[in-house]
N, C-alpha and C. Protein backbone atom coordinates (compact mmCIF):
# COMPACT_ATOMS: atom_id res chain seq x y z
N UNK A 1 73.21 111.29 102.36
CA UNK A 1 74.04 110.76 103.42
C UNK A 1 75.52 110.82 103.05
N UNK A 2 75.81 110.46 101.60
CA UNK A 2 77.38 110.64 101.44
C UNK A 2 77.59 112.01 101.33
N UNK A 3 77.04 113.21 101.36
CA UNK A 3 77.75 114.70 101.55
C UNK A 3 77.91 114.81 102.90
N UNK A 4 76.75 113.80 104.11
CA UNK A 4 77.41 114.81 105.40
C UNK A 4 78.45 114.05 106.00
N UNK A 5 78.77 112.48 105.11
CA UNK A 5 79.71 112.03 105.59
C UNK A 5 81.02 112.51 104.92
N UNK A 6 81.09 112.62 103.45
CA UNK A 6 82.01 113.49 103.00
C UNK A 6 82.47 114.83 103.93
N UNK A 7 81.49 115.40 104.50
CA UNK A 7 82.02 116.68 105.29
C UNK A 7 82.61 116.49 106.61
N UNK A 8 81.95 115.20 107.57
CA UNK A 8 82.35 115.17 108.35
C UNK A 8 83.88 114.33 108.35
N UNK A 9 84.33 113.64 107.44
CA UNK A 9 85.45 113.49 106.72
C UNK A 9 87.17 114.28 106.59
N UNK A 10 85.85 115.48 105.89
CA UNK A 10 86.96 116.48 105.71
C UNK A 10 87.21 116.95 106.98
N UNK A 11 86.15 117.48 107.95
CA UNK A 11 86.49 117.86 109.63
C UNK A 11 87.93 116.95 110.24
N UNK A 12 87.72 115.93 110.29
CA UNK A 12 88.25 114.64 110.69
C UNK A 12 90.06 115.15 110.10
N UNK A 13 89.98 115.79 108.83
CA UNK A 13 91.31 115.96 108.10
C UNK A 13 92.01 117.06 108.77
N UNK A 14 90.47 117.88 109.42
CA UNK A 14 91.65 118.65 110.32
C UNK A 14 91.99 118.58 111.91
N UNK A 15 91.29 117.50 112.15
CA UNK A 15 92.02 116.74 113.52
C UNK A 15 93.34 116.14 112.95
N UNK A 16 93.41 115.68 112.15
CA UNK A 16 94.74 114.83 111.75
C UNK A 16 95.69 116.14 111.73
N UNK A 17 95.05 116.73 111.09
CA UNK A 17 96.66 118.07 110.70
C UNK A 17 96.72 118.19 112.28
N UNK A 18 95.68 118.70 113.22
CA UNK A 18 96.31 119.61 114.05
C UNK A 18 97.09 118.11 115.35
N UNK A 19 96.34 117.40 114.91
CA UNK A 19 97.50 116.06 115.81
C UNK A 19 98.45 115.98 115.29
N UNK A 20 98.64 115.89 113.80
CA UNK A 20 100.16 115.78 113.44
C UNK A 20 100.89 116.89 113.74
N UNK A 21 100.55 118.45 114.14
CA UNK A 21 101.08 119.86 114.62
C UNK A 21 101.30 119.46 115.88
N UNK A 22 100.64 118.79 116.73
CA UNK A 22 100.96 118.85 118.02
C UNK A 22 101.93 117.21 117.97
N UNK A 23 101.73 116.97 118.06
CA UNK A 23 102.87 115.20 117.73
C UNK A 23 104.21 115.91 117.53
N UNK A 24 104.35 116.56 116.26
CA UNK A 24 105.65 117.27 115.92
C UNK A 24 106.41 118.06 117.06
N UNK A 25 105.75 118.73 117.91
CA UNK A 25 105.86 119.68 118.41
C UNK A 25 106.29 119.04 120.14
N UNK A 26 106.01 117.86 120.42
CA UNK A 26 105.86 116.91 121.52
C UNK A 26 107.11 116.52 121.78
N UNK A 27 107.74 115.61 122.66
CA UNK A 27 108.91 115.44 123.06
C UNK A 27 108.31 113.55 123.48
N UNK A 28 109.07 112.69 123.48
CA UNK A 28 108.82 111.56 124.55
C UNK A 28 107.59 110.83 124.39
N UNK A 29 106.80 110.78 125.60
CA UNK A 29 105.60 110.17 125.44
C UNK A 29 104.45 111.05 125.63
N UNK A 30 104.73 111.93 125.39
CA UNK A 30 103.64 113.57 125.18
C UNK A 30 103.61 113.25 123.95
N UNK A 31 104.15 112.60 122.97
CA UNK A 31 103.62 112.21 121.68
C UNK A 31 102.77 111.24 120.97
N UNK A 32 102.54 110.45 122.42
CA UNK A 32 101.88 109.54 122.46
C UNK A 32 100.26 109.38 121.77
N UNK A 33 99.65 110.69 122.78
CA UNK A 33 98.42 110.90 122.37
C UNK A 33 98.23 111.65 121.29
N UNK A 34 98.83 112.64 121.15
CA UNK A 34 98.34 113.08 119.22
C UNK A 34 98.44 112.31 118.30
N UNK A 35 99.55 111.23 118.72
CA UNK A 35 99.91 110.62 117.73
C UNK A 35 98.76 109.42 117.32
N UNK A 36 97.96 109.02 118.60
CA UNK A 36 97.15 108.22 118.59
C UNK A 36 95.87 108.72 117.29
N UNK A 37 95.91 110.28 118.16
CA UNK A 37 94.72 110.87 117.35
C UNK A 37 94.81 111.45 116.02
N UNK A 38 96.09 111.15 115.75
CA UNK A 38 96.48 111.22 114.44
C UNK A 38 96.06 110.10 113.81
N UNK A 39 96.66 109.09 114.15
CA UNK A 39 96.33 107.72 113.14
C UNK A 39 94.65 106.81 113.28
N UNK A 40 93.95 107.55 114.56
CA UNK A 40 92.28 107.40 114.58
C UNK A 40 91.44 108.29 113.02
N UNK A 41 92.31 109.35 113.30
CA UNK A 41 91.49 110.28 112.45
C UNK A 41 91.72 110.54 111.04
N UNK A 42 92.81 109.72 110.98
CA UNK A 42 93.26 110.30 109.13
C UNK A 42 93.14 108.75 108.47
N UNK A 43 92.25 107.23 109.73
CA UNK A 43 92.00 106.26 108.83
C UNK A 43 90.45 106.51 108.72
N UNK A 44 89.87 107.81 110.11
CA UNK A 44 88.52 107.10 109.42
C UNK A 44 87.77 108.26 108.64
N UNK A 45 89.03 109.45 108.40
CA UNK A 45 89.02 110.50 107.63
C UNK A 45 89.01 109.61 105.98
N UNK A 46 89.88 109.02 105.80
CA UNK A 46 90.12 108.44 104.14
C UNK A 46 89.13 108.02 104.22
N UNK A 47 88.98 106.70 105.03
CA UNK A 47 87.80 105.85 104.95
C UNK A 47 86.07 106.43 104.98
N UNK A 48 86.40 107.44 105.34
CA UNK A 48 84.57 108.40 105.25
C UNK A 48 84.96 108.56 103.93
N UNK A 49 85.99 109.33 103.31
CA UNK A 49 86.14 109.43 102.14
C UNK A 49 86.13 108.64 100.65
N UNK A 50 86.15 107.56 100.75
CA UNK A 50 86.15 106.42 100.17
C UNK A 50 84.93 105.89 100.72
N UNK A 51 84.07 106.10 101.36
CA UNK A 51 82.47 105.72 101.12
C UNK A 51 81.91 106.75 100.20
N UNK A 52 81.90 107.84 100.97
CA UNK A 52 81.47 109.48 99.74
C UNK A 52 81.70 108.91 98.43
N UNK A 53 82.93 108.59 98.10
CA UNK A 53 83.02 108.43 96.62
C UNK A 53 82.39 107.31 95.80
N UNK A 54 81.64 106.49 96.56
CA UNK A 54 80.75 105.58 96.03
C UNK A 54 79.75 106.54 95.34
N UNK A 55 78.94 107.59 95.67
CA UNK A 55 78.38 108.27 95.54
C UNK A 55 78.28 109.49 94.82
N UNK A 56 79.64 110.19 95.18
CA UNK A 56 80.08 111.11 94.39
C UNK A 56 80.90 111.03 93.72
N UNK A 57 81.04 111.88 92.47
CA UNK A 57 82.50 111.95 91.79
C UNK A 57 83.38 111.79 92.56
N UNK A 58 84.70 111.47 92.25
CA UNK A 58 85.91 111.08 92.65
C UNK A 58 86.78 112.99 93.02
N UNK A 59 86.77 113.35 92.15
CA UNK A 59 86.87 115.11 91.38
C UNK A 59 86.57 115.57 92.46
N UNK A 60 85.25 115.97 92.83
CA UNK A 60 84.56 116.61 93.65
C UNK A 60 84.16 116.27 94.92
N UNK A 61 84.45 114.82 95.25
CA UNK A 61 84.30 114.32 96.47
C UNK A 61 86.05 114.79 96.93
N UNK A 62 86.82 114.50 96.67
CA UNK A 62 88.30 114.86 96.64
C UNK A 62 88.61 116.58 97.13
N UNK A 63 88.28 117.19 96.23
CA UNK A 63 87.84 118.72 96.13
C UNK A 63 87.47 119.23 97.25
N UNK A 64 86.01 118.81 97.96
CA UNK A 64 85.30 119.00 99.08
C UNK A 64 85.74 118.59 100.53
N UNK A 65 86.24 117.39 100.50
CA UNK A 65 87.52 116.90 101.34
C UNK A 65 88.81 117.90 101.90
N UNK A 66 89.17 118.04 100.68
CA UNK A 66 90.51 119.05 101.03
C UNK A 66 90.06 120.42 101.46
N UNK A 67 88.77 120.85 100.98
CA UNK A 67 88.82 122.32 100.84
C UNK A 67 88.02 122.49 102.48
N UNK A 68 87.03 121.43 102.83
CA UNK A 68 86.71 121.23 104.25
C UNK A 68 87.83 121.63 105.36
N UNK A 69 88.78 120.87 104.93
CA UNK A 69 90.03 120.17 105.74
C UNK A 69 90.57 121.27 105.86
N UNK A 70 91.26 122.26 104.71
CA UNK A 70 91.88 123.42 104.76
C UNK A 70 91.03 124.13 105.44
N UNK A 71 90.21 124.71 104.99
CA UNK A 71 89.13 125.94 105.99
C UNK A 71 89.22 125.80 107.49
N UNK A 72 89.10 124.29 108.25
CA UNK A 72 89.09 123.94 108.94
C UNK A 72 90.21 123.98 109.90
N UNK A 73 91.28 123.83 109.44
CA UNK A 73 92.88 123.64 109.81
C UNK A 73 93.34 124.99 109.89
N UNK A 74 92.83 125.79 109.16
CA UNK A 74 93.38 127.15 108.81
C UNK A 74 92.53 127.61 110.48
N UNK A 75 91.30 127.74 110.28
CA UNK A 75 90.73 128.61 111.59
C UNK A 75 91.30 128.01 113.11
N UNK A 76 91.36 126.80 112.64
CA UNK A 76 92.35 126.11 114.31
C UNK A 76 93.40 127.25 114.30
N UNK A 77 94.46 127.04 113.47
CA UNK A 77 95.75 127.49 113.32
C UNK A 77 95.43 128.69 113.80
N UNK A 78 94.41 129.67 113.36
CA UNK A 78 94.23 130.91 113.85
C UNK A 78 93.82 131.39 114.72
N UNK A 79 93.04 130.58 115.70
CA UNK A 79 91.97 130.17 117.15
C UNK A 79 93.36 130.28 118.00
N UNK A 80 93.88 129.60 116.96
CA UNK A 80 95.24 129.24 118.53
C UNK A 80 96.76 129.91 118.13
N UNK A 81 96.33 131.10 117.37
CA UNK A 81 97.60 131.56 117.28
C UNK A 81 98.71 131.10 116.55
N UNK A 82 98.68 129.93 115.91
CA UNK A 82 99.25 129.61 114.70
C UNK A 82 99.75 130.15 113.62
N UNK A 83 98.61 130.85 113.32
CA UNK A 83 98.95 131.79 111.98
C UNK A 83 98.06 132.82 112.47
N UNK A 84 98.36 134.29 111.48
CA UNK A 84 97.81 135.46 111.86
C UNK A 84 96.52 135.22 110.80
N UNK A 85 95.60 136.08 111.55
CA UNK A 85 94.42 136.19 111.09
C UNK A 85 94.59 137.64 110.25
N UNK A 86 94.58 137.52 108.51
CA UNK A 86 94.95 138.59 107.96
C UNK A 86 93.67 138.76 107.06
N UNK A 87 93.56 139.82 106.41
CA UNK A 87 92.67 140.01 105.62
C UNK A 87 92.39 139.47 104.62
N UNK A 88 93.56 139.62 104.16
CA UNK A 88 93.61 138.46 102.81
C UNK A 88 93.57 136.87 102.83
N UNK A 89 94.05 136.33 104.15
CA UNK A 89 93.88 135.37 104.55
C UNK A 89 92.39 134.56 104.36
N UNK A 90 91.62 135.46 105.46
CA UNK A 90 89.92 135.14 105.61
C UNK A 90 89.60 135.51 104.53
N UNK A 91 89.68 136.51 103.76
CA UNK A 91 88.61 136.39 101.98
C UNK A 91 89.17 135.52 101.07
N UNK A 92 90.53 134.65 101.89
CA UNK A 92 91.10 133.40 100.69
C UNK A 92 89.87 132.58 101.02
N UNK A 93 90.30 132.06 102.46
CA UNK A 93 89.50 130.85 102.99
C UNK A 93 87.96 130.99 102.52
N UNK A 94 87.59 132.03 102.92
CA UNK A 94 85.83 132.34 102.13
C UNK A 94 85.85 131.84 101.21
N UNK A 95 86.36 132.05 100.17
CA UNK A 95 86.73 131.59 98.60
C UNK A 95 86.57 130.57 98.49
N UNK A 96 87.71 129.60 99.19
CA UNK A 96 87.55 128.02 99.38
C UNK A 96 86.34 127.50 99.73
N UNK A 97 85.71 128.33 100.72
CA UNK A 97 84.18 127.62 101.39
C UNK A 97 83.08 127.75 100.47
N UNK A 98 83.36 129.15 99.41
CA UNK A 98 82.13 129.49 98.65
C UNK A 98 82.19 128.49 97.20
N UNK A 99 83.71 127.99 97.71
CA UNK A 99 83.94 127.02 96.08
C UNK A 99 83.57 125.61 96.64
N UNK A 100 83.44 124.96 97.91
CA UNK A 100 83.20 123.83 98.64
C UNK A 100 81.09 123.93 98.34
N UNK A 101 80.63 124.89 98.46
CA UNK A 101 79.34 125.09 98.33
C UNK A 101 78.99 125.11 96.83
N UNK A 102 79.50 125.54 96.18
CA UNK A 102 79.17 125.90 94.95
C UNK A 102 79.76 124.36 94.23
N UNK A 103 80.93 123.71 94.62
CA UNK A 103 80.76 122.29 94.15
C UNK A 103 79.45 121.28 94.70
N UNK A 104 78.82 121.53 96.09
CA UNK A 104 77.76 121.10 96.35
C UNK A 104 76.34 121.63 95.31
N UNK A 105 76.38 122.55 95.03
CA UNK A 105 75.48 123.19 94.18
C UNK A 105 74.88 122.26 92.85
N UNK A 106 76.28 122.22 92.41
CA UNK A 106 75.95 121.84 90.95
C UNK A 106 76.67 119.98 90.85
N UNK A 107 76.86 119.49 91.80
CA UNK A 107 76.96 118.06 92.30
C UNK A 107 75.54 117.28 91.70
């Protein structure tokens, strides 16, 4: 139970990025709502995170978190034109996911 909450955690980290991208990006009270969904998602992002770590290493619960979060944030960014979808880009992110699995592996 603490890995799929750890994961769904890290998901959660990349609602926060892409609310804090759109918040930034907002004017007035168009900032209103990312901003909301910013501060929903990055308390109950930590806070999934800080149950996980009852369970898991600190190291690797941490690790899995970020590397979720990045993978995650990265393909938004690229879904929506954010950043270019490059070659080297996607066999980074793979990397990250095959190192997010492979810390599940030996967990």
């Amino acid at each position: 139970m603490a890995w799929l909450i750890l994961i769904l955690s890290g998901a959660l980290e990349a609602v926060w990025a892409a609310a804090l991208h759109r918040a930034a990006q907002a004017t007035g009270r168009r900032r209103l709502l990312p901003g909301l969904v910013f501060l929903v998602s990055v308390l109950a992002s930590t806070g999934g995170l800080a149950v996980a770590m009852q369970s898991i290493p600190a190291g690797t619960a941490y690790a899995v978190w970020v590397g979720v979060g990045v993978v995650l944030t990265s393909a938004y960014a690229i879904i929506t034109r954010v950043e270019r979808a490059t070659a080297a880009r996607i066999a980074l992110l793979g990397g990250i996911a095959a190192s997010v699995v492979g810390l599940k592996l030996v967990a």
